[in-house]
C-alpha atoms as a PDB file:
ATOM      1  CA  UNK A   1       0.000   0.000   0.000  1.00  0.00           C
ATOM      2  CA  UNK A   2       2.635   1.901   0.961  1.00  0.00           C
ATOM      3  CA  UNK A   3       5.156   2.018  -2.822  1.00  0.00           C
ATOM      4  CA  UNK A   4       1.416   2.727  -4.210  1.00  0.00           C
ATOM      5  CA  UNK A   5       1.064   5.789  -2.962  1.00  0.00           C
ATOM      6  CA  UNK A   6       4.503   6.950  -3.131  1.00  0.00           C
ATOM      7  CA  UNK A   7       4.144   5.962  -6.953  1.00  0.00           C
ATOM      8  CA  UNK A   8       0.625   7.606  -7.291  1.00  0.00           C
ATOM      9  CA  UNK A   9       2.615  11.042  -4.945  1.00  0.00           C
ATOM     10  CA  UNK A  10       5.683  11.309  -7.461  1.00  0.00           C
ATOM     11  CA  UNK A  11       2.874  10.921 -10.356  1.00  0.00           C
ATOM     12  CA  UNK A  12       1.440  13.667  -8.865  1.00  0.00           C
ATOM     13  CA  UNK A  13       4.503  16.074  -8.559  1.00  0.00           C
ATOM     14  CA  UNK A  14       5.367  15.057 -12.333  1.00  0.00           C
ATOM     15  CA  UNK A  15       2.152  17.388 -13.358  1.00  0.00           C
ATOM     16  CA  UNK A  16       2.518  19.620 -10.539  1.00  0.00           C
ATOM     17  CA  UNK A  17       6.038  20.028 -11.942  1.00  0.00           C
ATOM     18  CA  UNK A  18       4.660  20.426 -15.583  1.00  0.00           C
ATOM     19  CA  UNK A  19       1.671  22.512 -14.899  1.00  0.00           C
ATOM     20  CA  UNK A  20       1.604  26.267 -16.823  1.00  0.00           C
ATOM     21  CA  UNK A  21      -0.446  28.987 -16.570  1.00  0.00           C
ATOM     22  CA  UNK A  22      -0.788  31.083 -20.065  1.00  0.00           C
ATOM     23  CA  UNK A  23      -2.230  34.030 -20.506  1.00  0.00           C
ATOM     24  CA  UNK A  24      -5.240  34.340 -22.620  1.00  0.00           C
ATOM     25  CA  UNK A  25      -5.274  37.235 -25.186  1.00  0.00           C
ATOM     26  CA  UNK A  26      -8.633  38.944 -25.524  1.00  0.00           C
ATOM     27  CA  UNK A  27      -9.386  39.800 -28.885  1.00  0.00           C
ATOM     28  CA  UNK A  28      -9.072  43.462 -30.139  1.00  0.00           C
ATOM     29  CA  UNK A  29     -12.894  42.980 -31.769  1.00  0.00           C
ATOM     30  CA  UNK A  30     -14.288  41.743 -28.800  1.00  0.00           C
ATOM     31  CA  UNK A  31     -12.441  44.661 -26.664  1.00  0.00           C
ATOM     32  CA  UNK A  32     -13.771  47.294 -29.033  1.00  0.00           C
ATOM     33  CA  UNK A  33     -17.383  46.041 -28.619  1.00  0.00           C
ATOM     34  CA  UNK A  34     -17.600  45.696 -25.104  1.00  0.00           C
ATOM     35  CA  UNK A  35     -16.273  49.587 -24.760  1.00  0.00           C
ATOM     36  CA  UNK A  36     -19.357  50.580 -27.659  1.00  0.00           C
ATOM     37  CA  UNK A  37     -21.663  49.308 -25.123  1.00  0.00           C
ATOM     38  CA  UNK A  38     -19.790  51.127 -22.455  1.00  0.00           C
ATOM     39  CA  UNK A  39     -18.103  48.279 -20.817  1.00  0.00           C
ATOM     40  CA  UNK A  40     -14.339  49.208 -19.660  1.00  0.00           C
ATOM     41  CA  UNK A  41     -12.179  46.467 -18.280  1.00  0.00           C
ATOM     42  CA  UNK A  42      -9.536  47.511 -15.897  1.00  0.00           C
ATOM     43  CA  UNK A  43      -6.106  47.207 -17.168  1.00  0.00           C
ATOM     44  CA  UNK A  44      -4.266  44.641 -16.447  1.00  0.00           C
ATOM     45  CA  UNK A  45      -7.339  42.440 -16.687  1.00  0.00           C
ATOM     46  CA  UNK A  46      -6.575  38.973 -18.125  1.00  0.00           C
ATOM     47  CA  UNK A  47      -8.069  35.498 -18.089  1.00  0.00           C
ATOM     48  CA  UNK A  48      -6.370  32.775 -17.851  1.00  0.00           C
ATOM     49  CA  UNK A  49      -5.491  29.092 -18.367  1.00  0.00           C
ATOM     50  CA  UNK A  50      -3.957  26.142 -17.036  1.00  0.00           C
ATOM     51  CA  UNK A  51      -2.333  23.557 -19.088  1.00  0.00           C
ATOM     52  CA  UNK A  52      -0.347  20.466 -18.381  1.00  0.00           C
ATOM     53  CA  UNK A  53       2.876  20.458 -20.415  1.00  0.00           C
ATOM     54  CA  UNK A  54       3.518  17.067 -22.523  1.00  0.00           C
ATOM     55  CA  UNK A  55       5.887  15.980 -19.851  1.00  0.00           C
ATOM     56  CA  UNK A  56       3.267  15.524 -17.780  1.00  0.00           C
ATOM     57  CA  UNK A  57       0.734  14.222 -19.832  1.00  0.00           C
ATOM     58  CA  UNK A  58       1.847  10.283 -19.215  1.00  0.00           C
ATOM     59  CA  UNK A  59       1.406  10.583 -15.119  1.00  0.00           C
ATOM     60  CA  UNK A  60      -1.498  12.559 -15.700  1.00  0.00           C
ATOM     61  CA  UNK A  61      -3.392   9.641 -17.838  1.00  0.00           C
ATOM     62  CA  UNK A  62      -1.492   7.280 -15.328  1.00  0.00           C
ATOM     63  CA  UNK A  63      -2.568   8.721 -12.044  1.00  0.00           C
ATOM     64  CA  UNK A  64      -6.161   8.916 -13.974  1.00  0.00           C
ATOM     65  CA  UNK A  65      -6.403   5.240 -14.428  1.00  0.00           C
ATOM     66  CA  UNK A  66      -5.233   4.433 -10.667  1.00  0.00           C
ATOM     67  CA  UNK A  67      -8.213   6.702  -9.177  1.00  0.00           C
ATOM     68  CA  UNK A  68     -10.693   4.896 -11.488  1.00  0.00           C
ATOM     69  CA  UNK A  69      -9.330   1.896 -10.368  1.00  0.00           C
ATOM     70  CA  UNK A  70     -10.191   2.335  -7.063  1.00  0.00           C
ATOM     71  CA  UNK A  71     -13.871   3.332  -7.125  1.00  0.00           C
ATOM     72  CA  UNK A  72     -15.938   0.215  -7.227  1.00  0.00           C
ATOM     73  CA  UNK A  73     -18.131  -0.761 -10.242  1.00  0.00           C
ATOM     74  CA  UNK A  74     -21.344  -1.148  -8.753  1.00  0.00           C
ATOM     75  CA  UNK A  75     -23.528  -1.906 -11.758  1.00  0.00           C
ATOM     76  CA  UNK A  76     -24.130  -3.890 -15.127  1.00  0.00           C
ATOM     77  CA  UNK A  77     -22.572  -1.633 -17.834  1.00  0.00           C
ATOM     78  CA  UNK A  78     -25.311   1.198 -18.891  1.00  0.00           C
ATOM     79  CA  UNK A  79     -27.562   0.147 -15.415  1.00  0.00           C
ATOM     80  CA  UNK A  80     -26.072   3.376 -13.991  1.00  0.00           C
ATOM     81  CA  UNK A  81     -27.343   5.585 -17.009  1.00  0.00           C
ATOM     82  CA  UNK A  82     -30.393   4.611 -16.839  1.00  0.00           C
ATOM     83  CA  UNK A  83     -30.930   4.553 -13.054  1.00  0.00           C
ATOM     84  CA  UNK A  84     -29.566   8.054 -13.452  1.00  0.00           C
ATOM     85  CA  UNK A  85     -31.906   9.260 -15.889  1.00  0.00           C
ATOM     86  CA  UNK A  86     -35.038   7.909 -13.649  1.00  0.00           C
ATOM     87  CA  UNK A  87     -33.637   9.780 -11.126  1.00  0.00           C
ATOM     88  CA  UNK A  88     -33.526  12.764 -13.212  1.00  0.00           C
ATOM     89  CA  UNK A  89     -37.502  12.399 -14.370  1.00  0.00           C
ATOM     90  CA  UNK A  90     -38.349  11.334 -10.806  1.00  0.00           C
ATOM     91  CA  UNK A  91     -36.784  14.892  -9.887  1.00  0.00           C
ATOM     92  CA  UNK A  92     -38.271  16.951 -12.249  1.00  0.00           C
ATOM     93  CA  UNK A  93     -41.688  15.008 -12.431  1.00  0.00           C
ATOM     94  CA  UNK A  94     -43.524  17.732  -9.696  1.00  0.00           C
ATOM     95  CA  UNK A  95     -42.359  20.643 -11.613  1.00  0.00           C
ATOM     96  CA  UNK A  96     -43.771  19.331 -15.126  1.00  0.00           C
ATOM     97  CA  UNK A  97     -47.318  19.717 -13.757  1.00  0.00           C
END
């Protein structure tokens, strides 16, 4: 138990290590419509996004397949679909009246 989760840690410095954050640029057209309807955004205002480099992709998709792993399968393939979308009608059934 133990080596697994030192193996499934160090997978998860390897993205740590190989995550970036990149600016995203907001387009001039979009800039000089939202300041035609009056809209000013403060300078320095930027949005953002986080990426995982490619040498972090394989302990991403690694680490992925050991948390699957450990939840349970609890149902015949598609059972949980369709208990889901009863539960869904069964939910919205008093509001449809």
């Amino acid at each position: 138990m133990h080596a697994r989760l030192a193996h499934e840690v160090g997978l998860l410095r390897t993205i740590v290590r190989n995550l970036e954050r990149m600016p995203i640029p907001i387009d001039p057209r979009a800039l000089a419509l939202w300041r035609a309807q009056g809209i000013e955004l403060t300078p320095g205002v930027q949005t953002w996004k986080t990426t995982i480099r490619l040498a972090g992709h394989d302990a991403f998709n690694e680490l992925s397949e050991c948390l699957v792993a450990l939840v349970p399968s609890r149902s015949a393939p598609g059972e949980g679909a369709r208990r889901n979308s009863a539960h869904v009608r069964n939910a919205l059934a008093p509001h449809a009246r």
